[in-house]
N, C-alpha and C. Protein backbone atom coordinates (compact mmCIF):
# COMPACT_ATOMS: atom_id res chain seq x y z
N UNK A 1 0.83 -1.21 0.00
CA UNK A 1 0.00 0.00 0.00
C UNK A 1 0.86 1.26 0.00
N UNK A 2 2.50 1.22 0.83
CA UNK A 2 3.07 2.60 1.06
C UNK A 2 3.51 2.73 -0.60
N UNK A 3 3.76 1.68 -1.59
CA UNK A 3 4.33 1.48 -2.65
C UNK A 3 3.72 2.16 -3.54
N UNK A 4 2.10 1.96 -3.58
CA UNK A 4 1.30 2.14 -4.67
C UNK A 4 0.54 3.79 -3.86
N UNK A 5 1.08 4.60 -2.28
CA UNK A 5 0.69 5.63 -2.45
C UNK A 5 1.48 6.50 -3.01
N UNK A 6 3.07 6.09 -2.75
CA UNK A 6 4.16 6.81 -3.67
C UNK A 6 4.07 7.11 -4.69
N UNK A 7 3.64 6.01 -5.29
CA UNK A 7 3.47 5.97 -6.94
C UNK A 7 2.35 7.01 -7.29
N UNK A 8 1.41 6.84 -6.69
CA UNK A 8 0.56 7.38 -6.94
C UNK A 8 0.77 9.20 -6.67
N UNK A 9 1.24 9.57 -5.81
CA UNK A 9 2.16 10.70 -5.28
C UNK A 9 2.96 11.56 -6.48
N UNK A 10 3.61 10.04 -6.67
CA UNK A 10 4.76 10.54 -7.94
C UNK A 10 4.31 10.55 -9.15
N UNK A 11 3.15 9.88 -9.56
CA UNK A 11 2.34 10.00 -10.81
C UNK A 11 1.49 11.57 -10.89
N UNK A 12 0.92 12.29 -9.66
CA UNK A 12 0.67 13.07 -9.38
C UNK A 12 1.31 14.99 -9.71
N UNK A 13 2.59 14.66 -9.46
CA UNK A 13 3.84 15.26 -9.37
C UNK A 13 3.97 15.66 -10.59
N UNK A 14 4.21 14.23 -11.33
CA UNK A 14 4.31 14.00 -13.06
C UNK A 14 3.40 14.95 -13.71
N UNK A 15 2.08 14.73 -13.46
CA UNK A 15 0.83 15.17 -14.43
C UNK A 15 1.19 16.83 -14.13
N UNK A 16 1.58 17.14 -13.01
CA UNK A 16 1.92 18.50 -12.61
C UNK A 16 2.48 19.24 -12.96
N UNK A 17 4.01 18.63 -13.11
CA UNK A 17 5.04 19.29 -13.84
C UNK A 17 4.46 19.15 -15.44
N UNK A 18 3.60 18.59 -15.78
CA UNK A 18 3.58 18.51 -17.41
C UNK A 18 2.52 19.44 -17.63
N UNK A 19 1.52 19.42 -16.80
CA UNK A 19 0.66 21.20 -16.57
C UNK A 19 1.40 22.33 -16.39
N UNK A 20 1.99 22.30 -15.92
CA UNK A 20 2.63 23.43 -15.18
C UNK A 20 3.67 24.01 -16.55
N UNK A 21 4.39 22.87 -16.98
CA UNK A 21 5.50 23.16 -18.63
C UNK A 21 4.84 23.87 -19.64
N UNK A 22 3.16 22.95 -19.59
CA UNK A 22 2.52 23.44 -20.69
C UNK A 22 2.00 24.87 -20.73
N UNK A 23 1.73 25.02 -19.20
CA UNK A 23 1.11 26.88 -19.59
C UNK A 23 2.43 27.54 -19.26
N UNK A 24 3.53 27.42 -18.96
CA UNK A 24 4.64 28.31 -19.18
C UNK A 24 4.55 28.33 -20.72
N UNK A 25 4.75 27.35 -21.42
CA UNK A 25 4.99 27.00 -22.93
C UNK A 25 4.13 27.99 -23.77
N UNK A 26 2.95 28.29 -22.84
CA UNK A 26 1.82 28.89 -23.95
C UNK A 26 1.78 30.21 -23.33
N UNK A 27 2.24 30.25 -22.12
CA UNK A 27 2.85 31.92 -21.82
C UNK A 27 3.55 32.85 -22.38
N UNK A 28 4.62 31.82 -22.61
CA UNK A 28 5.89 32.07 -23.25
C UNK A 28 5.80 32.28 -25.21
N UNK A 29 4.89 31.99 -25.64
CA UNK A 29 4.33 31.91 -26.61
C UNK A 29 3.71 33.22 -27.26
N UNK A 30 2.81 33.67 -26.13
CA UNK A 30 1.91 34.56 -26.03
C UNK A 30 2.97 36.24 -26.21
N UNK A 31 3.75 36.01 -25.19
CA UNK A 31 4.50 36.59 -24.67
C UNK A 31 5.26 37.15 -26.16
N UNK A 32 5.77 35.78 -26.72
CA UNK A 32 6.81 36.47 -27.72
C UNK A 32 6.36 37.23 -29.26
N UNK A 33 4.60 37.82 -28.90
CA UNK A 33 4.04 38.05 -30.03
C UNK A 33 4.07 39.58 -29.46
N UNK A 34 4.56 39.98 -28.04
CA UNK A 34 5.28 41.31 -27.74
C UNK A 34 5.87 41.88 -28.50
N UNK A 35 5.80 43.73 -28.93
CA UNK A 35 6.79 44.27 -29.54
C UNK A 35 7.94 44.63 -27.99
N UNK A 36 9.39 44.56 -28.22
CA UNK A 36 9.72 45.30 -27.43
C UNK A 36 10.81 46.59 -28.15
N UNK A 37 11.16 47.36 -27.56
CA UNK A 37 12.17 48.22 -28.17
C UNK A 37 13.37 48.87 -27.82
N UNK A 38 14.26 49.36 -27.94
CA UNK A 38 15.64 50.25 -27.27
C UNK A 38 16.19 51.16 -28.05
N UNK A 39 16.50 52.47 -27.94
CA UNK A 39 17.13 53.32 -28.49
C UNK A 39 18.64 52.90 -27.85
N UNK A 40 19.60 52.69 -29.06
CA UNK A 40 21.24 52.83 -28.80
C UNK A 40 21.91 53.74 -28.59
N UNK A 41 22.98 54.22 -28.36
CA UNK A 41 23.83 55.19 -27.86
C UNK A 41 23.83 56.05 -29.08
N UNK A 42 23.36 55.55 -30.62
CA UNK A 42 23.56 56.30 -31.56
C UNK A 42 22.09 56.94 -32.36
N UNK A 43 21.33 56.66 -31.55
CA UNK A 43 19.87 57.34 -31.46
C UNK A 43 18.70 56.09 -32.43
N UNK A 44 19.61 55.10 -32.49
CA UNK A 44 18.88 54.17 -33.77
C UNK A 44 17.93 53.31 -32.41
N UNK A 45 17.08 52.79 -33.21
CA UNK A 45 15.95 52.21 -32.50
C UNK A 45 15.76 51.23 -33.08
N UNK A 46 16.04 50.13 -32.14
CA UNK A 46 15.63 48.23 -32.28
C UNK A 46 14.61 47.79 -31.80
N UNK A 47 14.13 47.16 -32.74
CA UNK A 47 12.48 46.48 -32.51
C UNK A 47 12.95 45.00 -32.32
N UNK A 48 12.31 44.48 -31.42
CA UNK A 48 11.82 42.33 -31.45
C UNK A 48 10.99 42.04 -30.88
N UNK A 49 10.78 40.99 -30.86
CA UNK A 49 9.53 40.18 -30.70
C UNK A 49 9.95 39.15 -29.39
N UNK A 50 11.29 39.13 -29.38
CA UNK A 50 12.24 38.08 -28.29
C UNK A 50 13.33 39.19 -27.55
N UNK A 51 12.47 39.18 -26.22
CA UNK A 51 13.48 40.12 -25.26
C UNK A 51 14.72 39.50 -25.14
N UNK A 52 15.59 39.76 -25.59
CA UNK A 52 16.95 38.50 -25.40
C UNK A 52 18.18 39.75 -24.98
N UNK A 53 17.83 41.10 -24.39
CA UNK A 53 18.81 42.24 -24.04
C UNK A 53 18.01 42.80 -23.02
N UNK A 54 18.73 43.07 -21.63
CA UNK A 54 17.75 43.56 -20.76
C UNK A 54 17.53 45.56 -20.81
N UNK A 55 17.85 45.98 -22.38
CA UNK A 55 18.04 47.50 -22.79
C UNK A 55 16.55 47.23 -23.28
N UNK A 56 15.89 46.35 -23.90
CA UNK A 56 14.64 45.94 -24.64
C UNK A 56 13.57 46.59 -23.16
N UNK A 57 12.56 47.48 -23.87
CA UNK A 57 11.47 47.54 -23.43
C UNK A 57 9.93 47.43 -23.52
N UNK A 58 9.17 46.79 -23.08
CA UNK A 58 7.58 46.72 -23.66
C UNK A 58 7.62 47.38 -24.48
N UNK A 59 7.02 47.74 -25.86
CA UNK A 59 6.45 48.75 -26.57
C UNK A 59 4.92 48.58 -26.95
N UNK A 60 4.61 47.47 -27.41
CA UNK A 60 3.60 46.99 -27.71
C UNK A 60 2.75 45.86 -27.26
N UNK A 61 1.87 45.72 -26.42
CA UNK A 61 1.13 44.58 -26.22
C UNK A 61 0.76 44.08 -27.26
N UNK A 62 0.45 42.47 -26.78
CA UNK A 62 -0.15 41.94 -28.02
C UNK A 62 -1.60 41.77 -27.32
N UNK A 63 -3.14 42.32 -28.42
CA UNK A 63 -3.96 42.08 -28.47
C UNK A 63 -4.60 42.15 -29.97
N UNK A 64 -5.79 41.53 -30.02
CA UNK A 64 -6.56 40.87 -31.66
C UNK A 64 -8.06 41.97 -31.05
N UNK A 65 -8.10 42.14 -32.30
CA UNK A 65 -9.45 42.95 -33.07
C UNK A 65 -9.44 41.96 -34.69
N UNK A 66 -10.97 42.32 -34.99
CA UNK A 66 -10.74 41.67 -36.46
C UNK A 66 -10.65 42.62 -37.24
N UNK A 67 -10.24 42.58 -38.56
CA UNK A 67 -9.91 43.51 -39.59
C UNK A 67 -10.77 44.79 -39.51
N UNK A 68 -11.65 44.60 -39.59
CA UNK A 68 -13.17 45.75 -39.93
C UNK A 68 -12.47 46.66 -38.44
N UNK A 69 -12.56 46.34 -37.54
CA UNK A 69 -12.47 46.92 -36.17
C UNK A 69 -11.09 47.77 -36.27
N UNK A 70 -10.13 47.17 -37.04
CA UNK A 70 -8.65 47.90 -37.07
C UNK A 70 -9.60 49.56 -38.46
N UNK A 71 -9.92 48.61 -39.29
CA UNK A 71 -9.81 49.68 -40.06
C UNK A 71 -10.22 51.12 -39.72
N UNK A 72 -11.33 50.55 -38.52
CA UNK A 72 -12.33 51.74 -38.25
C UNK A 72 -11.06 52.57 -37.13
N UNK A 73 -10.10 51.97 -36.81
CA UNK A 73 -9.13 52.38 -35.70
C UNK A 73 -8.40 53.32 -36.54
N UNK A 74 -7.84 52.74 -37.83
CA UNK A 74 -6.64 53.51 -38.29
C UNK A 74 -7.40 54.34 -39.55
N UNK A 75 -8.57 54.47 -39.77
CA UNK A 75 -9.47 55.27 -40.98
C UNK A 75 -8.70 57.05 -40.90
N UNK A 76 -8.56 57.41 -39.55
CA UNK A 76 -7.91 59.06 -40.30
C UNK A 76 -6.92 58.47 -40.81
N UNK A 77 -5.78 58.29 -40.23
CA UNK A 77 -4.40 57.75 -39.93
C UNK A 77 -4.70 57.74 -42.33
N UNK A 78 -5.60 56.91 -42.53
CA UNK A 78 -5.39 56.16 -43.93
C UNK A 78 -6.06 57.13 -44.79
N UNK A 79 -7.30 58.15 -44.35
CA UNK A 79 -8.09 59.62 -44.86
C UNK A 79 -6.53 60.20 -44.92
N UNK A 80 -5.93 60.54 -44.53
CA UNK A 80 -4.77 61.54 -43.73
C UNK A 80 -3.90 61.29 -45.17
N UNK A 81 -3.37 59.94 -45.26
CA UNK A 81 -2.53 59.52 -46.15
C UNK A 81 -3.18 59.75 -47.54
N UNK A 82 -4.20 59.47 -47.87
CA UNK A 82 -5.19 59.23 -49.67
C UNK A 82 -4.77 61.44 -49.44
N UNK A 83 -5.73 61.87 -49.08
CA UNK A 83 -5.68 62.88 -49.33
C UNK A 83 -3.98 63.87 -49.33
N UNK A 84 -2.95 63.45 -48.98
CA UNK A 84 -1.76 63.86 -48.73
C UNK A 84 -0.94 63.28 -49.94
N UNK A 85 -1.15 62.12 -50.36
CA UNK A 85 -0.08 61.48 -51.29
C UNK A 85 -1.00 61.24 -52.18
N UNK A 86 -2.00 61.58 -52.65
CA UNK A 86 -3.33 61.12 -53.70
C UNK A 86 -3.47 59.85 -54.15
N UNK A 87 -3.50 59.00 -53.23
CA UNK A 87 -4.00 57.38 -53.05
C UNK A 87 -5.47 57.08 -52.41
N UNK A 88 -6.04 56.39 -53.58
CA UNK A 88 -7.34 55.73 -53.21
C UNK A 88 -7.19 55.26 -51.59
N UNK A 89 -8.19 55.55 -50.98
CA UNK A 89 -8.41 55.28 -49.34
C UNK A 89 -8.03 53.70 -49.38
N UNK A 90 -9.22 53.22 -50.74
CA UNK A 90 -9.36 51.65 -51.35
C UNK A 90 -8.43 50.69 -51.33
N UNK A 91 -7.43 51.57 -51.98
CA UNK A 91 -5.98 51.08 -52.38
C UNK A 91 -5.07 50.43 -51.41
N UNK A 92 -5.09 51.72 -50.22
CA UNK A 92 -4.37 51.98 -49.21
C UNK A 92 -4.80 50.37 -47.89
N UNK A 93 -6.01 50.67 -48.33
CA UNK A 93 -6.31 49.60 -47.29
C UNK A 93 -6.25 48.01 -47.99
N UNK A 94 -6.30 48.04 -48.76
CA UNK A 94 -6.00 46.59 -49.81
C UNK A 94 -4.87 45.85 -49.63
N UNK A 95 -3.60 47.10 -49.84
CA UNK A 95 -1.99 46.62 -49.55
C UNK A 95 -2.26 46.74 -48.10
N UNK A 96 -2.33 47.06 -47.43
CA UNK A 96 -2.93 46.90 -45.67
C UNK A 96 -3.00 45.32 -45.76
N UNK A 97 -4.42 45.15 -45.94
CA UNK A 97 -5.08 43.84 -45.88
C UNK A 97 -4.18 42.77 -46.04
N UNK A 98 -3.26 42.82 -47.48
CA UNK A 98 -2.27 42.05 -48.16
C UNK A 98 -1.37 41.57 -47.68
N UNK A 99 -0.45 43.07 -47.36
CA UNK A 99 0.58 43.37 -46.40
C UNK A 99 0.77 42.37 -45.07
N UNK A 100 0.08 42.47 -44.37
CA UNK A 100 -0.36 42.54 -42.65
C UNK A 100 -1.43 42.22 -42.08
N UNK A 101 -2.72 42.00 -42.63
CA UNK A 101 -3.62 41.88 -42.37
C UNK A 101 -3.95 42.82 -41.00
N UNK A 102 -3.64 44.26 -41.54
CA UNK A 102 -3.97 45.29 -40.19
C UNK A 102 -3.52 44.70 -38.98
N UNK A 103 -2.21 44.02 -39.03
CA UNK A 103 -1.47 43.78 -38.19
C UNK A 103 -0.12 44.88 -37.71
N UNK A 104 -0.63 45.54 -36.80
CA UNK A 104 0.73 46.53 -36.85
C UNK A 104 2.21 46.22 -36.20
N UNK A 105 1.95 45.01 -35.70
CA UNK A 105 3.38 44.17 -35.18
C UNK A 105 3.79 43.58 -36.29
N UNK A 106 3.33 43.42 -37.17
CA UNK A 106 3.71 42.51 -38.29
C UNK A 106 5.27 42.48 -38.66
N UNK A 107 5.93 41.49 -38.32
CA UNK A 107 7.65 41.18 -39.24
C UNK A 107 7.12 40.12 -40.25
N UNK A 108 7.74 40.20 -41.19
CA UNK A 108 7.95 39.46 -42.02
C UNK A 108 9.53 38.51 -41.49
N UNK A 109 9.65 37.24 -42.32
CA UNK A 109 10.37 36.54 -42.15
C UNK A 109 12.35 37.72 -43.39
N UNK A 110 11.49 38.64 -44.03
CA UNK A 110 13.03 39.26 -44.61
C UNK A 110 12.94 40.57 -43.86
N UNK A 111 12.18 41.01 -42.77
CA UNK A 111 12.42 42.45 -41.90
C UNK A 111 11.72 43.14 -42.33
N UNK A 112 10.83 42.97 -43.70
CA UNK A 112 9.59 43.85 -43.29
C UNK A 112 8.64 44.36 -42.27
N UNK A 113 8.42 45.45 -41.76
CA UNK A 113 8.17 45.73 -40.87
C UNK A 113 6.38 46.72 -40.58
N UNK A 114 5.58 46.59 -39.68
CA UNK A 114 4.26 46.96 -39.65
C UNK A 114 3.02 46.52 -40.52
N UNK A 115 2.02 47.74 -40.67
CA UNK A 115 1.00 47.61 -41.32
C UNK A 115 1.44 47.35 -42.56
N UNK A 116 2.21 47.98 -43.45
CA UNK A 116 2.38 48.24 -44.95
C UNK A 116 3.43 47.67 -45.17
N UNK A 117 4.25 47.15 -44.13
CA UNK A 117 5.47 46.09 -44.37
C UNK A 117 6.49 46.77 -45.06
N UNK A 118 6.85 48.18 -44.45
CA UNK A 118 7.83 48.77 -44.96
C UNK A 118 9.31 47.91 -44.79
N UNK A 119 10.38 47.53 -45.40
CA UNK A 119 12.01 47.27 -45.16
C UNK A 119 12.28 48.48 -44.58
N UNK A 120 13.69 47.78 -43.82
CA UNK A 120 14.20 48.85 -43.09
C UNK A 120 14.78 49.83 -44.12
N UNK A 121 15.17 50.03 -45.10
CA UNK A 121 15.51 50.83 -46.26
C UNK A 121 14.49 51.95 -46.71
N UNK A 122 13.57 51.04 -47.30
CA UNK A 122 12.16 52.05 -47.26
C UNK A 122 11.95 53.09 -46.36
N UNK A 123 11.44 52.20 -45.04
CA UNK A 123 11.02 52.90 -43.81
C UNK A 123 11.98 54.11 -43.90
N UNK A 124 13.30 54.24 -43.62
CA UNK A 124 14.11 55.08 -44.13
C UNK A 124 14.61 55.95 -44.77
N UNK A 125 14.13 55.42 -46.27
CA UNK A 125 13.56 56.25 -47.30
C UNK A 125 12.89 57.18 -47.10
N UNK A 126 11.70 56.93 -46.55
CA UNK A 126 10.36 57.34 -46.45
C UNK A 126 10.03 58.89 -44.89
N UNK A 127 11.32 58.53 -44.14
CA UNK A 127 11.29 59.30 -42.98
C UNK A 127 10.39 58.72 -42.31
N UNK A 128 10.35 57.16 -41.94
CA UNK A 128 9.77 56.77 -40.92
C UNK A 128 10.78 56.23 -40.24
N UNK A 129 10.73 56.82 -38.87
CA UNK A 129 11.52 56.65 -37.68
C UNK A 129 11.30 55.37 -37.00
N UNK A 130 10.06 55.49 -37.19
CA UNK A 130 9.38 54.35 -35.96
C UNK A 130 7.85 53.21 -36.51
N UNK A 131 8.21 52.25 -37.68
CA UNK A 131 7.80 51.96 -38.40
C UNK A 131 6.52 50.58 -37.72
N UNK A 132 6.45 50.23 -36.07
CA UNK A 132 5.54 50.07 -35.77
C UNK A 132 4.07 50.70 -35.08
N UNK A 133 4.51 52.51 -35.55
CA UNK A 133 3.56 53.23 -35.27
C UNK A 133 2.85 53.41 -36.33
N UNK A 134 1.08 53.13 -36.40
CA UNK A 134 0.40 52.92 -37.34
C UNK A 134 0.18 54.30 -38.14
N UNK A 135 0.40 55.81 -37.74
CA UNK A 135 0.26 56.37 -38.60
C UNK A 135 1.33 56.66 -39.40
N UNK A 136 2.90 56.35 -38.67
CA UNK A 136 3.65 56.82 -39.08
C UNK A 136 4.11 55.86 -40.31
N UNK A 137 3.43 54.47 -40.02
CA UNK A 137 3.41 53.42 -41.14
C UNK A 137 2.73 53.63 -42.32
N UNK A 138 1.50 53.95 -42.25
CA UNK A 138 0.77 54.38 -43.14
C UNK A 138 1.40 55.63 -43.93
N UNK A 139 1.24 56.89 -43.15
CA UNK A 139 1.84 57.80 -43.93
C UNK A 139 3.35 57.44 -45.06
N UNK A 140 4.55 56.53 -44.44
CA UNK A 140 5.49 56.14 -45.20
C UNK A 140 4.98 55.38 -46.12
N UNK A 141 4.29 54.08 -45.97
CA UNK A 141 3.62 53.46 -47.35
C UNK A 141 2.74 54.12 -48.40
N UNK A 142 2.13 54.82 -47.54
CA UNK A 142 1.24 55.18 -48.89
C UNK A 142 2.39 56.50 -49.75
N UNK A 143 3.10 57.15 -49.17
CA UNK A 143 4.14 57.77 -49.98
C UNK A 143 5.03 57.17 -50.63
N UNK A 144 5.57 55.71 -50.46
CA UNK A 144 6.14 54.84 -51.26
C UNK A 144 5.31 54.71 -52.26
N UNK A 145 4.13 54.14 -51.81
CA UNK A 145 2.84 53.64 -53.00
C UNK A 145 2.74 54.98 -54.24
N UNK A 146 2.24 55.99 -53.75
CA UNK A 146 2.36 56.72 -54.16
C UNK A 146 3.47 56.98 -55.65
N UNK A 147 5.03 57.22 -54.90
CA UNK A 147 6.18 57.27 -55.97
C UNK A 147 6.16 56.14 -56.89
N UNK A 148 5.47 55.20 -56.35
CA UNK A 148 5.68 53.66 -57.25
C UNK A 148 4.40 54.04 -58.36
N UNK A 149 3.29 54.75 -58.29
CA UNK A 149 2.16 54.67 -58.77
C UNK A 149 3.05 55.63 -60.16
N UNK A 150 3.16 56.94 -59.40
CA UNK A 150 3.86 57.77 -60.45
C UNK A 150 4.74 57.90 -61.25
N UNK A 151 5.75 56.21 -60.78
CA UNK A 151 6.88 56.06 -61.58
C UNK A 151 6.87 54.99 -62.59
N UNK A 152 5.30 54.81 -62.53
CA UNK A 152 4.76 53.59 -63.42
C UNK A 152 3.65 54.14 -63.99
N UNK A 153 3.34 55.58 -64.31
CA UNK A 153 2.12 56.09 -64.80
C UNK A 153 1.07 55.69 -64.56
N UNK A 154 0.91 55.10 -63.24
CA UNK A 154 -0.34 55.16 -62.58
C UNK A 154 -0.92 53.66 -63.32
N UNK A 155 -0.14 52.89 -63.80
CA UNK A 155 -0.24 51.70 -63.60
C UNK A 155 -0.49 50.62 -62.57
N UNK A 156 -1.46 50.27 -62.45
CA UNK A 156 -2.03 49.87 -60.98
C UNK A 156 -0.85 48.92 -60.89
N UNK A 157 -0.68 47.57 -61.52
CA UNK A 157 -0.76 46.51 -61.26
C UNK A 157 1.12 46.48 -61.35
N UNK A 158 1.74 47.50 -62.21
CA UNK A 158 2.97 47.78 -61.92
C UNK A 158 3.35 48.45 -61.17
N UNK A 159 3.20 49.26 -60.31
CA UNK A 159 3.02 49.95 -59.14
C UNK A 159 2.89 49.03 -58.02
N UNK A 160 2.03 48.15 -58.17
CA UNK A 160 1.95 46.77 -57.29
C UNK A 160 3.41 46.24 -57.00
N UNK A 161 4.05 45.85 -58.13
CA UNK A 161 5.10 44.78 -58.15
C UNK A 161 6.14 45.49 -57.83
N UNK A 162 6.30 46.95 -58.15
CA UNK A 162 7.35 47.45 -57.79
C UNK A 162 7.59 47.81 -56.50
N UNK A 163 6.22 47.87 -55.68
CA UNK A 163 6.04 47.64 -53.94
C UNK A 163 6.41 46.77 -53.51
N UNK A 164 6.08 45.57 -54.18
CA UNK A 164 6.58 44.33 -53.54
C UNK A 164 8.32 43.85 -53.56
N UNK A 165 8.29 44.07 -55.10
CA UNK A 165 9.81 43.36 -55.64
C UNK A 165 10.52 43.95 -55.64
N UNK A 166 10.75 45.63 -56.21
CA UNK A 166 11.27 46.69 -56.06
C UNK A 166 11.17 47.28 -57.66
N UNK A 167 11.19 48.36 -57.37
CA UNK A 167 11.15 49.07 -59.03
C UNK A 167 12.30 48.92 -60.11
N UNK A 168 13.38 48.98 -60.04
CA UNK A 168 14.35 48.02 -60.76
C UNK A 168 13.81 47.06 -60.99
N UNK A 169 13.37 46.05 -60.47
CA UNK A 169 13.39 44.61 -61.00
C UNK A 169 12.39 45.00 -62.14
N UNK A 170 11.19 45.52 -62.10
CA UNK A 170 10.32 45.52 -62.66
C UNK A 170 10.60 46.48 -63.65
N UNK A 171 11.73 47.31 -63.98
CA UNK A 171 11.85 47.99 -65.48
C UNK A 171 13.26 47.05 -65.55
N UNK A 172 13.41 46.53 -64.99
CA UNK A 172 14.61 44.96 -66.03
C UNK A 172 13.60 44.10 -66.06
N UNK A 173 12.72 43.99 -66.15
CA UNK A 173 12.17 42.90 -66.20
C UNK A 173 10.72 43.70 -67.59
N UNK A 174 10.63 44.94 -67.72
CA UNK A 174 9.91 45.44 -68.74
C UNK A 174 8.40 45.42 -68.38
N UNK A 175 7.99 44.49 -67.02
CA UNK A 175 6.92 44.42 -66.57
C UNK A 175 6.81 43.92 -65.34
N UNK A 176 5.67 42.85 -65.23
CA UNK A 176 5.54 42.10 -63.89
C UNK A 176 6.45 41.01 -64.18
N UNK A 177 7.50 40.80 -62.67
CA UNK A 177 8.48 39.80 -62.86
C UNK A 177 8.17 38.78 -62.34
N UNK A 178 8.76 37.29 -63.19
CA UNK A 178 7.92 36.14 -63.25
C UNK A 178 8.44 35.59 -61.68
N UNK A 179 7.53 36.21 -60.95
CA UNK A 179 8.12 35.83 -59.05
C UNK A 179 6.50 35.28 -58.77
N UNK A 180 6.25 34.35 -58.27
CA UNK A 180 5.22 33.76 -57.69
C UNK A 180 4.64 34.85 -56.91
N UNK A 181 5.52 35.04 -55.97
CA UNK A 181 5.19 36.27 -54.47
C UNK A 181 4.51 37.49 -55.00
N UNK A 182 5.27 37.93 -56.18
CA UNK A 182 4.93 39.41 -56.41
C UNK A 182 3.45 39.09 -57.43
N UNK A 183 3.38 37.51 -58.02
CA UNK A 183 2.17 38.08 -58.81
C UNK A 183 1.05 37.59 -57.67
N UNK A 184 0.98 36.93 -56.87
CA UNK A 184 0.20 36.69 -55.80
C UNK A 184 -0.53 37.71 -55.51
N UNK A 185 1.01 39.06 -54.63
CA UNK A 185 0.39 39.68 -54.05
C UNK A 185 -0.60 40.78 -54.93
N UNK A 186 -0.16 41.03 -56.16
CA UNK A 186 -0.67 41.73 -57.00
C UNK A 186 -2.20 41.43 -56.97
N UNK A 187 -2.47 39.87 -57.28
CA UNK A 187 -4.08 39.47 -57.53
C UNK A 187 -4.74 39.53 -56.24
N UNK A 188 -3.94 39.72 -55.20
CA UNK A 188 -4.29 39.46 -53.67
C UNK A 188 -5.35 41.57 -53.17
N UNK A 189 -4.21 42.16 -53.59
CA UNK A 189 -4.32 43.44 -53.26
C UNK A 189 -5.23 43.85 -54.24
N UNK A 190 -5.40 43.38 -55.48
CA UNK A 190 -6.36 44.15 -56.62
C UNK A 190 -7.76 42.91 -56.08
N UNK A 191 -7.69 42.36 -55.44
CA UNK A 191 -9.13 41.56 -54.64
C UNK A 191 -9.86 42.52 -53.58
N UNK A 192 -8.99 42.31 -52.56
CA UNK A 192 -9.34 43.70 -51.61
C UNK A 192 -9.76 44.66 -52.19
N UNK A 193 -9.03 44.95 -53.52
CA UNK A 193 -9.18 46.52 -53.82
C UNK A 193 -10.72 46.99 -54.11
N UNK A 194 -11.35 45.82 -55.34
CA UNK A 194 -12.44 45.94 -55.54
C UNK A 194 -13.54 45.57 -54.25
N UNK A 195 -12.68 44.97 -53.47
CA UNK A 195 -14.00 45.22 -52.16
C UNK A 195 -14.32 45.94 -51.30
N UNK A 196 -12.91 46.64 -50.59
CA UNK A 196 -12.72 48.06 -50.35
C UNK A 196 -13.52 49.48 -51.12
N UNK A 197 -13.45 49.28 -52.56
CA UNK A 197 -13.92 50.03 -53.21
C UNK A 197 -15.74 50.11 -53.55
N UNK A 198 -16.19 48.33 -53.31
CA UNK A 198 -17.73 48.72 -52.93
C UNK A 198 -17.97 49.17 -52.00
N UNK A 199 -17.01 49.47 -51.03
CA UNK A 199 -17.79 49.59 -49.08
C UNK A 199 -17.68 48.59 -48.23
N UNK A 200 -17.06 47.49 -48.79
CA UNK A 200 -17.24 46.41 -47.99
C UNK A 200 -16.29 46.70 -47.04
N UNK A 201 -16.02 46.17 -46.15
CA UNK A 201 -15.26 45.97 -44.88
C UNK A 201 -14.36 44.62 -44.45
């Protein structure tokens, strides 16, 4: 009987520690969908998702809204941008959708970064400092979008690719370049576009 209460004790213990692993596991999970951030000694500012420097600070909680609910969040922020850089509201929110899915933590797996998935180059380009702040995201994309629209005569769908792939590729290439990704996102963003553009949400 003392045999089989041990066991039973220690079977106990077991199921415990394997509860106990599992919601650290899904803590820890939760946790790493955190923005955090640090300004360096040279005024530059580092974003992650994995506190792994104790200079890293909260910046961003992670919480979910569904799409419709963001849009209605960031609608001046994207009014602000159409009327400033003369981009369809439509447009703006399409490469949104595409982009990020009105995700403003959004990394990409090559360092794209926010709503509009600016590169750190772009972002840069563009005079965005701080490229997980949603207006300051918006305002830089849609002024990229923008130069891309105008440097392709307002060619939707080349204007597209040159957002995605970069504008070089796409005047060596004389058009849309034969990249899976870039014609994806092209048919992806001109989907949204026309639904954006009835009103839909």
């Amino acid at each position: 009987m003392e045999e089989d209460g041990l066991g039973m004790i220690a079977r106990r213990l077991t199921i415990f520690l394997i509860i106990k692993g599992a919601i650290l596991f899904t803590i820890c999970n939760i946790a790493s969908a955190d923005i955090y951030r640090f300004q360096d000694e040279s005024g530059v500012w580092h974003f992650t998702n994995i506190k792994n420097d104790p200079r890293y600070r909260l910046y961003i909680k992670t919480y979910s809204k569904k799409p419709s609910e963001y849009i209605k969040e960031y609608e001046q922020h994207i009014l602000q941008a159409s009327e400033k850089f003369r981009v369809e509201t439509a447009l703006i929110k399409a490469v949104i959708k595409a982009e990020s899915d009105f995700d403003r933590r959004a990394v990409s797996s090559k360092g794209a970064m926010g709503l509009m998935q600016l590169m750190p180059e772009t972002a840069n380009d563009m005079k965005v400092t701080d490229p997980f702040n949603p207006e300051a995201n918006i305002l830089g994309g849609t002024k990229y979008l923008s130069l891309m629209l105008g440097r392709f005569r307002n060619n939707r769908k080349l204007a597209l690719a040159a957002y995605n792939a970069g504008p070089e590729i796409v005047e060596n290439y004389k058009g849309i370049p034969p990249f899976s990704e870039t014609r994806t996102f092209i048919d992806r963003v001109l989907m949204y576009y026309k639904k954006y553009k009835s009103g839909a949400n």
